[in-house]
Protein backbone atom coordinates (compact mmCIF):
# COMPACT_ATOMS: atom_id res chain seq x y z
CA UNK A 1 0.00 0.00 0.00
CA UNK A 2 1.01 3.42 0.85
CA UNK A 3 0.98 7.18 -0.73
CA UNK A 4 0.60 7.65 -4.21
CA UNK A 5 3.67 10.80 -4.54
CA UNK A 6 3.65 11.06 -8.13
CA UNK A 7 1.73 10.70 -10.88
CA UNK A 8 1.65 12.02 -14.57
CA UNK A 9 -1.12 14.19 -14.25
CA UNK A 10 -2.26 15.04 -10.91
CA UNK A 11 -0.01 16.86 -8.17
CA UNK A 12 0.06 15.89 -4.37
CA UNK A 13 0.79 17.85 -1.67
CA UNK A 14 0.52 16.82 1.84
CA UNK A 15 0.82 18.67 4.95
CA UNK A 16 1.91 17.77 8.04
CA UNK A 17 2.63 14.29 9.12
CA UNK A 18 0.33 12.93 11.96
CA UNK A 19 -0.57 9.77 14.58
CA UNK A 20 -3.57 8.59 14.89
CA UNK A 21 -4.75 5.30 16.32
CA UNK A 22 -6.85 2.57 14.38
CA UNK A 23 -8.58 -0.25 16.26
CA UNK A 24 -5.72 0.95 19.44
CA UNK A 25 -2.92 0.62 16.95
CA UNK A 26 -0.61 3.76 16.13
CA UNK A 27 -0.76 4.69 12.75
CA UNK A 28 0.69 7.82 10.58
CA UNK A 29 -1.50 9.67 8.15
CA UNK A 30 -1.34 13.51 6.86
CA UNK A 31 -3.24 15.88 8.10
CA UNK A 32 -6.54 16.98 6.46
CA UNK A 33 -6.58 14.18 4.08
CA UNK A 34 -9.62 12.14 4.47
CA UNK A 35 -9.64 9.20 7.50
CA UNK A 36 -10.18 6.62 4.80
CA UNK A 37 -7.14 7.68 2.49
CA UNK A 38 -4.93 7.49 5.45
CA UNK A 39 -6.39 3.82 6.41
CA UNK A 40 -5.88 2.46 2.69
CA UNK A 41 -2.20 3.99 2.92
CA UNK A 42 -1.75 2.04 5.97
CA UNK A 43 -3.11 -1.38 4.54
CA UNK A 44 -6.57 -1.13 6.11
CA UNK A 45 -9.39 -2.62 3.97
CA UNK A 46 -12.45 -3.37 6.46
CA UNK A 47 -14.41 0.19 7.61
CA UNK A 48 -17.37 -1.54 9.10
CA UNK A 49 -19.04 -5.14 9.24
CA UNK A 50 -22.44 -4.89 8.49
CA UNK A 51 -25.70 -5.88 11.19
CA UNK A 52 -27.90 -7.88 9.28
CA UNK A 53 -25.15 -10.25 6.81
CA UNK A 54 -21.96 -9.86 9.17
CA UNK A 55 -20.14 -8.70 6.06
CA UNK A 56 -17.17 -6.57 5.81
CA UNK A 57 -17.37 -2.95 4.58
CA UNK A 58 -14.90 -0.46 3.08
CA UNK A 59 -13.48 2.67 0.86
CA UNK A 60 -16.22 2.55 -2.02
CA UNK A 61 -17.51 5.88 -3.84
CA UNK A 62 -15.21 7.72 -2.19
CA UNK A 63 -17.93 11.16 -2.25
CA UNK A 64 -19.79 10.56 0.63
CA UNK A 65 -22.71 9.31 -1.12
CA UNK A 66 -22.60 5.48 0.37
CA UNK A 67 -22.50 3.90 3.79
CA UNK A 68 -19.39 1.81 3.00
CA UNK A 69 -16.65 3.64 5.17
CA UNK A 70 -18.66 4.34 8.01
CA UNK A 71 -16.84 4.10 10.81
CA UNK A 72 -16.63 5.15 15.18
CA UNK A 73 -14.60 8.25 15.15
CA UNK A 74 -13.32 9.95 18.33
CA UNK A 75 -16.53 7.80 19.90
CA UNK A 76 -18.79 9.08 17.25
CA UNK A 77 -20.55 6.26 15.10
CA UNK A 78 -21.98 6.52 11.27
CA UNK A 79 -18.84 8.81 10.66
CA UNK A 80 -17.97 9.17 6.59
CA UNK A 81 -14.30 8.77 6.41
CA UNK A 82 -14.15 9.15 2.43
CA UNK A 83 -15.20 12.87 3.75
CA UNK A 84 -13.96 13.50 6.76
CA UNK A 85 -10.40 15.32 7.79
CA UNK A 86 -7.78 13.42 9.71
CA UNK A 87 -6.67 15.02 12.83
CA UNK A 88 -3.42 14.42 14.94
CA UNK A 89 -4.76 12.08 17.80
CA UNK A 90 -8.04 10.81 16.36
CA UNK A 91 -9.15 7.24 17.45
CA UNK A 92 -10.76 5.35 14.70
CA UNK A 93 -12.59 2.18 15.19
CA UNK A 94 -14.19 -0.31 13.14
CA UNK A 95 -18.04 -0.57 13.25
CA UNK A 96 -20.18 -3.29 13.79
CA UNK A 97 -23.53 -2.77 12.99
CA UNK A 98 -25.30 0.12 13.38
CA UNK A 99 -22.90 2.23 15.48
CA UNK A 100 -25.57 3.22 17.64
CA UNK A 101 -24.26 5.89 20.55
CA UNK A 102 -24.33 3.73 23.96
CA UNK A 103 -25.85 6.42 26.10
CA UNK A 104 -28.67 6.68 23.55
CA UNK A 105 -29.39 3.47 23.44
CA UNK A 106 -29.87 2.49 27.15
C-alpha cells in the first residue's frame, strides 16, 4: 500500500505528518486528508461489518454518497471517512452494525 507521490497528471501535496490510532494501533496519516485515504495507505481494507449479513465494509464511492466507510470516530458512530479530515490524535474504530451511541441506546 502506501501514498501515491507522483503521478503524470495530478499533483500531491501533503501537509503535516500525523498519529492517529486505528482499532488501538498507532498509525501515521497527513493531516486533512480524508480518514479513509490514510487507512488504505496504511493497509486497512475493512471500515465496518455490516448488522444484518456480518459482512465486511470499506473505501467505495469515495464522495460521501454510500454507507461503505462508516466508521466510530473519536466515539462518534456513522462517521464518513471518504469525507472526513484526519486530525493528529483521532481514534478510529471499526463498526459493527449500526454504530448506535451507547448512552442513547440504554
Amino acid at each position: 500500500m502506501g501514498w501515491i507521490n507522483e503521478h503524470p497528471i495530478l499533483e500531491f501535496s501533503h501537509k503535516e505528518k500525523v498519529k492517529f490510532t486505528f482499532d488501538g494501533k498507532e498509525m501515521e496519516g497527513y493531516e486533512g486528508e480524508p480518514i479513509a485515504s490514510a487507512l488504505h495507505a496504511n493497509g486497512v481494507t475493512t471500515y465496518r461489518v455490516t448488522k444484518r449479513m456480518d459482512r465486511d465494509r470499506g473505501f467505495f464511492c469515495a464522495i460521501g454518497k454510500c454507507s461503505s466507510c462508516f466508521m466510530v470516530v473519536d466515539g462518534v458512530p456513522n462517521v464518513r471517512t471518504c469525507i472526513t479530515p484526519l486530525k493528529s490524535g483521532m481514534k478510529v474504530e471499526t463498526q459493527h452494525g449500526d454504530g448506535k451511541v451507547p448512552f442513547l441506546d440504554e
